[in-house]
C-alpha atoms as a PDB file:
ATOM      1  CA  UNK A   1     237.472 145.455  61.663  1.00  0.00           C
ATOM      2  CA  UNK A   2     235.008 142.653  62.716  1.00  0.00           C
ATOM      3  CA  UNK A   3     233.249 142.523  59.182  1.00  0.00           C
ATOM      4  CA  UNK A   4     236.675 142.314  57.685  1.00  0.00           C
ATOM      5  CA  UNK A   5     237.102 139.354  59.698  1.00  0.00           C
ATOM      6  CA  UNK A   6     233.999 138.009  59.207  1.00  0.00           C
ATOM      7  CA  UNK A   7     234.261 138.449  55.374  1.00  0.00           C
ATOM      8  CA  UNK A   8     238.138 136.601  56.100  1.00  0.00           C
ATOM      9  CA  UNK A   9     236.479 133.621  57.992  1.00  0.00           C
ATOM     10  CA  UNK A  10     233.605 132.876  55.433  1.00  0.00           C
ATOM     11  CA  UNK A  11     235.691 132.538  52.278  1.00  0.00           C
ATOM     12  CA  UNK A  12     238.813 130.595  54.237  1.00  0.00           C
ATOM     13  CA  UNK A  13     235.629 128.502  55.475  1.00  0.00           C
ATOM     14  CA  UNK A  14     234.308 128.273  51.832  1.00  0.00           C
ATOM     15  CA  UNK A  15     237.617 127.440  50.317  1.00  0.00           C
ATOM     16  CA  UNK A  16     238.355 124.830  52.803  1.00  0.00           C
ATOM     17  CA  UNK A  17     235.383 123.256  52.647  1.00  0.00           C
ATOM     18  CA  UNK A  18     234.467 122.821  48.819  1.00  0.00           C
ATOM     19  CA  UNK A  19     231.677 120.016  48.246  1.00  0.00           C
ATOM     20  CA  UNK A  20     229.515 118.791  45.278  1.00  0.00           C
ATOM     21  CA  UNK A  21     225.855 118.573  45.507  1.00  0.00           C
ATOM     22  CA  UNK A  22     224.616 115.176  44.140  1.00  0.00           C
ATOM     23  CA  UNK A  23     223.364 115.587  40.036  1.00  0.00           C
ATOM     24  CA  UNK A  24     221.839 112.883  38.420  1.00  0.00           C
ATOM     25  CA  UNK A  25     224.051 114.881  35.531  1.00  0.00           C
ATOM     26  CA  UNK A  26     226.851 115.279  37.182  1.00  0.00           C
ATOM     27  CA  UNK A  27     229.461 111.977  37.745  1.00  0.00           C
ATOM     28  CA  UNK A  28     232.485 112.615  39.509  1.00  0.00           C
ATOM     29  CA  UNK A  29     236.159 112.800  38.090  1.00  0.00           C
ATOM     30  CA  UNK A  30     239.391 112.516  39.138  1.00  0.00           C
ATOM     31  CA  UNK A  31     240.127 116.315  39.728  1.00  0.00           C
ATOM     32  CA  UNK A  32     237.081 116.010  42.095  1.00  0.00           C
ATOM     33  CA  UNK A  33     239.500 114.389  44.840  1.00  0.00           C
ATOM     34  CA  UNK A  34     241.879 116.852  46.236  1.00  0.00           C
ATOM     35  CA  UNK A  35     243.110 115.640  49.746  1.00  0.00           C
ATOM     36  CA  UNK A  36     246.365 114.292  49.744  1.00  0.00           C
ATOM     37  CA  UNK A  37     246.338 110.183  49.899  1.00  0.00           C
ATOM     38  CA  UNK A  38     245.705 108.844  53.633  1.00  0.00           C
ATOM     39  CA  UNK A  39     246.380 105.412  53.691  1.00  0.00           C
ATOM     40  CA  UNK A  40     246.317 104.450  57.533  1.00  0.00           C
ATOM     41  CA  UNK A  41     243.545 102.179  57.786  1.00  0.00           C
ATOM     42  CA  UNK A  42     244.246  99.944  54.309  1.00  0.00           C
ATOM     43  CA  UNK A  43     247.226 100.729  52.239  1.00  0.00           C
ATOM     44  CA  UNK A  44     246.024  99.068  49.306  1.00  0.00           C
ATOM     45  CA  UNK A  45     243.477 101.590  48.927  1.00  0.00           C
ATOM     46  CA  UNK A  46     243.349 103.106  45.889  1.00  0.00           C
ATOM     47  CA  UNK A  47     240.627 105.859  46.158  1.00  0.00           C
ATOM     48  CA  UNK A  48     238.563 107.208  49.367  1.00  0.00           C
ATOM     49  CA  UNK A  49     235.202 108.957  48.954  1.00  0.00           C
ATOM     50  CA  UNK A  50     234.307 110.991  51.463  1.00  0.00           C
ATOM     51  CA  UNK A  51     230.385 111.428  50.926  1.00  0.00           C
ATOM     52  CA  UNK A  52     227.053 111.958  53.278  1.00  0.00           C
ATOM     53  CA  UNK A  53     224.599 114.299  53.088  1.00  0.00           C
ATOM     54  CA  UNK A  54     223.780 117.863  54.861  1.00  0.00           C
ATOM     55  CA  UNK A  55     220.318 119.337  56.097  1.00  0.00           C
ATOM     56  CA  UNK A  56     218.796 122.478  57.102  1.00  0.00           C
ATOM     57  CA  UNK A  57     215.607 123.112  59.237  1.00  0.00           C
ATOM     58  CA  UNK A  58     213.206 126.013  59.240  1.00  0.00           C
ATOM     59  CA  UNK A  59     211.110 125.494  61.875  1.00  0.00           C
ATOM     60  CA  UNK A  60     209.042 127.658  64.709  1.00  0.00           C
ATOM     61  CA  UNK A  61     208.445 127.786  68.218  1.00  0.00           C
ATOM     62  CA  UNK A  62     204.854 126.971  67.764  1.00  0.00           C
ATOM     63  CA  UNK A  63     204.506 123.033  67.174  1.00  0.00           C
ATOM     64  CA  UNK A  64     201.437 123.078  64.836  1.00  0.00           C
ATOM     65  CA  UNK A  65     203.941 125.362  62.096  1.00  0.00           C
ATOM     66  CA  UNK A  66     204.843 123.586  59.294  1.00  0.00           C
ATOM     67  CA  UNK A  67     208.727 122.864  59.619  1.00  0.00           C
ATOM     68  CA  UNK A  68     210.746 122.534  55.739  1.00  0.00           C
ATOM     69  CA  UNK A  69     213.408 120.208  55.912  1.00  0.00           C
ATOM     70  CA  UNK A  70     216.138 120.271  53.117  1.00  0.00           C
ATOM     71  CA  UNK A  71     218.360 117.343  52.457  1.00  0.00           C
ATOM     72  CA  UNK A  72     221.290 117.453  50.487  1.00  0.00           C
ATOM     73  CA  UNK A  73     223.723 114.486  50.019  1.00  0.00           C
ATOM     74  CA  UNK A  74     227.116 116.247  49.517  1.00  0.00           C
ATOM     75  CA  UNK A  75     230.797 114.753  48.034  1.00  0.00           C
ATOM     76  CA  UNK A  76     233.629 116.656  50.124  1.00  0.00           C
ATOM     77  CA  UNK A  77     235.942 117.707  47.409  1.00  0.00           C
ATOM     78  CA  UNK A  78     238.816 118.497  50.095  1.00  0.00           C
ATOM     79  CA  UNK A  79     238.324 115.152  52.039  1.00  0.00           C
ATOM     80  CA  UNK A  80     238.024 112.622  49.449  1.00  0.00           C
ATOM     81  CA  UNK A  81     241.608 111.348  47.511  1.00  0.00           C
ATOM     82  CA  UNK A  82     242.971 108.979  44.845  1.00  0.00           C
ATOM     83  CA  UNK A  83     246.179 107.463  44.084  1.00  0.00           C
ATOM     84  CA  UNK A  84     247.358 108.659  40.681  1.00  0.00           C
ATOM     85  CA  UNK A  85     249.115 105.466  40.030  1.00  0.00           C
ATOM     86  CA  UNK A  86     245.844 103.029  40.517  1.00  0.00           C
ATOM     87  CA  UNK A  87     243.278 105.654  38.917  1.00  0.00           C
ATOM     88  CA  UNK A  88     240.822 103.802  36.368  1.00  0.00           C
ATOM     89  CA  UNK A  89     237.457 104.394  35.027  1.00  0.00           C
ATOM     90  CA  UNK A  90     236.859 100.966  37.070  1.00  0.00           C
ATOM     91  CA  UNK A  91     237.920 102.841  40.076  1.00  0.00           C
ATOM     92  CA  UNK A  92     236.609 105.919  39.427  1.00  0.00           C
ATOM     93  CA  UNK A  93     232.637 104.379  39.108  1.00  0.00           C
ATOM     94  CA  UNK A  94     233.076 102.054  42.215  1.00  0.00           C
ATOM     95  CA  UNK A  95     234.096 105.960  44.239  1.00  0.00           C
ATOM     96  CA  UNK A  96     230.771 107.453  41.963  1.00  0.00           C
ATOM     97  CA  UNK A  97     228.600 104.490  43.698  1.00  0.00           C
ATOM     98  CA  UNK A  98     229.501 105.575  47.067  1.00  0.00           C
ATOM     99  CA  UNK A  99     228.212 108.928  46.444  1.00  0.00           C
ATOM    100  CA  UNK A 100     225.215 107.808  44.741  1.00  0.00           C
ATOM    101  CA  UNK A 101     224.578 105.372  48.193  1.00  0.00           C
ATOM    102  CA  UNK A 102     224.728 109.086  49.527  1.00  0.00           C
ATOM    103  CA  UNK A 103     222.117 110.337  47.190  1.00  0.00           C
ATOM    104  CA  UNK A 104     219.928 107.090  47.806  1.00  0.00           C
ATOM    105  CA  UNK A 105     220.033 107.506  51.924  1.00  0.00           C
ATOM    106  CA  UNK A 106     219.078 111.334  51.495  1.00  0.00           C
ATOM    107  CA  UNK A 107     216.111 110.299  49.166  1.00  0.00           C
ATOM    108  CA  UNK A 108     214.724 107.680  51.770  1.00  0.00           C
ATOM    109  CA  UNK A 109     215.840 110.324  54.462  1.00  0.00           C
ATOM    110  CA  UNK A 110     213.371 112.925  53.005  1.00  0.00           C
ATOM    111  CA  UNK A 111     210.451 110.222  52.514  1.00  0.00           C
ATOM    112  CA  UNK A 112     210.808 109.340  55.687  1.00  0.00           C
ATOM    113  CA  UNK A 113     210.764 113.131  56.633  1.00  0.00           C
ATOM    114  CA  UNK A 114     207.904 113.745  54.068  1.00  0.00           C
ATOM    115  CA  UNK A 115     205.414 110.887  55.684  1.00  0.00           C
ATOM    116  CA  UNK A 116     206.185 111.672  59.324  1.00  0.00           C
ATOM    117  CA  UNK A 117     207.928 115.407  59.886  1.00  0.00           C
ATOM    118  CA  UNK A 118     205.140 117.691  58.819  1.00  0.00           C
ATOM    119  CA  UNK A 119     204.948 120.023  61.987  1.00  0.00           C
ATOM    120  CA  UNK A 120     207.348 122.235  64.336  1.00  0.00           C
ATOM    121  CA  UNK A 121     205.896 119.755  66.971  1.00  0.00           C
ATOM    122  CA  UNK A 122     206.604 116.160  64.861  1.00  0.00           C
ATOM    123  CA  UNK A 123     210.358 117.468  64.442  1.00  0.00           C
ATOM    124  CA  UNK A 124     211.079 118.027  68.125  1.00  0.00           C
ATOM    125  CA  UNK A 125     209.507 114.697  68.797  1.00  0.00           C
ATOM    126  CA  UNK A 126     210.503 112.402  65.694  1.00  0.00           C
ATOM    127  CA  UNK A 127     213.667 113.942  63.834  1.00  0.00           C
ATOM    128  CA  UNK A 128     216.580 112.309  65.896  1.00  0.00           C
ATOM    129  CA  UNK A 129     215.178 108.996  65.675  1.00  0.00           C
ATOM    130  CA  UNK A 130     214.548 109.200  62.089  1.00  0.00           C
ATOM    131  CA  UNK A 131     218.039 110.945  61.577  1.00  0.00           C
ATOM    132  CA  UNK A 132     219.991 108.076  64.164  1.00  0.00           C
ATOM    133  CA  UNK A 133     218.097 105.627  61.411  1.00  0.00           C
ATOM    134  CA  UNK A 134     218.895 106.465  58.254  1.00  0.00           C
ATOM    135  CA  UNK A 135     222.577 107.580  59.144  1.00  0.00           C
ATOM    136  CA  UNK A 136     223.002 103.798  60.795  1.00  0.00           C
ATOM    137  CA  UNK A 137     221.809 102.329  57.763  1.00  0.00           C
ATOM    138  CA  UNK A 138     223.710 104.583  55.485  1.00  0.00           C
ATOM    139  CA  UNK A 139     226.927 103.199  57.159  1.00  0.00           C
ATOM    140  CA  UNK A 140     225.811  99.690  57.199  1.00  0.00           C
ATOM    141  CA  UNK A 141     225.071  99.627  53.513  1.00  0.00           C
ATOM    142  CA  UNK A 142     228.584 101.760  52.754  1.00  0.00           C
ATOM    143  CA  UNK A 143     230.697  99.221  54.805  1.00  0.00           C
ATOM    144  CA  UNK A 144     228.803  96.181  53.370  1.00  0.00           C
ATOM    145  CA  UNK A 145     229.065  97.665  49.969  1.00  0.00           C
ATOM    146  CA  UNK A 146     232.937  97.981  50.319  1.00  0.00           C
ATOM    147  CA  UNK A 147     232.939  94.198  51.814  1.00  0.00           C
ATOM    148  CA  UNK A 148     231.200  92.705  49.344  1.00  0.00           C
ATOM    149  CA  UNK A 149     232.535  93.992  46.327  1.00  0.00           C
ATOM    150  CA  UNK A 150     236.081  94.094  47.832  1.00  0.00           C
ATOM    151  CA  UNK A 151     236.440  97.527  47.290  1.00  0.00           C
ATOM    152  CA  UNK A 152     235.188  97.217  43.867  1.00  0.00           C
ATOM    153  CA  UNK A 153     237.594  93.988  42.946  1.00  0.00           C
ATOM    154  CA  UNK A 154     235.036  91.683  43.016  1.00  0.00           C
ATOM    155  CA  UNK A 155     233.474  92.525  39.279  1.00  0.00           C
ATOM    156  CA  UNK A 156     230.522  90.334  39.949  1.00  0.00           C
ATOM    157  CA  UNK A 157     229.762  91.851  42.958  1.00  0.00           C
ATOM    158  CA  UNK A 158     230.748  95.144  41.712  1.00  0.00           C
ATOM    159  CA  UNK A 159     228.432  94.678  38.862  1.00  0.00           C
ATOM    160  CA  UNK A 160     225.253  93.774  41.238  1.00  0.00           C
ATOM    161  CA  UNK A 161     225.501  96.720  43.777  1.00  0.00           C
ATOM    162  CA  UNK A 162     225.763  98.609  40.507  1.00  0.00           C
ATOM    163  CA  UNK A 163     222.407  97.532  39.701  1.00  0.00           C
ATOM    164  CA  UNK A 164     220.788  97.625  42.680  1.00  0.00           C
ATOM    165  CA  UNK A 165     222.016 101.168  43.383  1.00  0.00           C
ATOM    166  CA  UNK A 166     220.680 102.147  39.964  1.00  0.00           C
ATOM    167  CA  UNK A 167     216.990 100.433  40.658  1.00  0.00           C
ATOM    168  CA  UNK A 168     216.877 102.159  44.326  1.00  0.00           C
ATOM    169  CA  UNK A 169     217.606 105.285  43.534  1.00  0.00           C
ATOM    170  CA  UNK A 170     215.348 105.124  40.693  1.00  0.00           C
ATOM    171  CA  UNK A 171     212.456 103.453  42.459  1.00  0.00           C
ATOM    172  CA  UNK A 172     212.635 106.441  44.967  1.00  0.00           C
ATOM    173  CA  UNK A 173     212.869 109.198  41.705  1.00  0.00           C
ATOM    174  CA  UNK A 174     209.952 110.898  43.407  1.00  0.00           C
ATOM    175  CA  UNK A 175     212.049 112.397  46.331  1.00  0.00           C
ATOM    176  CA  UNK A 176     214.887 113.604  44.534  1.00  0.00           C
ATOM    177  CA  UNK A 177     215.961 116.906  45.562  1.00  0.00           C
ATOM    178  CA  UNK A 178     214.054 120.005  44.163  1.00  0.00           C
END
């Protein structure tokens, strides 16, 4: 009985819980967005994105192991929604640029992880700090990048975050994930 409820658990956990991995390949589309439309903080909103990024830690008891760190940012398929009437390519790229912010703050997240979490030892003593970080940053730039570009209605602005989002992610091409 218990591994027939185990078995339950795990696939109503992996059905309600569907995400994308970040693919330089891979842009979003429309049928990526499957929660119903929440409007309750800005009902002009047309699309939400609901985006971040997930680790996982092997590490040992003994602080001189080496500890592996894997960093994955992560589009939550059953979280993120759109408003059929407003959908748009326009739209749709402004939503893709807050996943590839995601993708960005997980590549400077495992730099920062590759030049000073190499031991057991360095991630009981350095990980939350670096962690706290990055994940304040990451929601500084997402707010700022909503304020600034108006949500994307500000085409200038729009257009420059584009840019810059493109020439981050690819001056840090050498931590993309493996």
């Amino acid at each position: 009985m218990k591994l027939i409820s185990l078995c339950f658990f795990l696939v109503a956990h992996v059905l309600s819980g569907q995400k994308i991995a970040w693919q330089e390949d891979r842009k979003l589309a429309w049928d990526d967005f499957k929660s119903p439309v929440s409007r309750k903080s800005n009902p002009d909103v047309a699309a939400y994105t609901h985006c971040g990024w997930e680790y996982s830690v092997v590490k040992s008891t003994n602080p001189k192991t080496p500890v592996k760190i894997e960093i994955t940012a992560i589009f939550n398929i059953d979280k993120s929604w759109k408003d059929v009437k407003k959908m748009n390519d326009y739209i749709l790229l402004h939503e893709q640029k807050h996943f590839d912010i995601a993708e960005l703050f997980a590549r400077r997240f495992r730099k920062e992880v590759a030049e000073n979490i190499k031991t057991s030892g360095d991630y009981d003593k350095k990980f939350k700090t670096v962690y706290s970080k990055i994940s304040n940053d990451y929601k500084n730039f997402q707010m700022s990048y909503d304020k600034i570009t108006e949500h994307g209605m500000n085409k200038e602005k729009q257009a420059e975050y584009n840019a810059l989002i493109t020439e981050e992610l690819d001056n840090l091409k050498s931590y993309k994930a493996t």
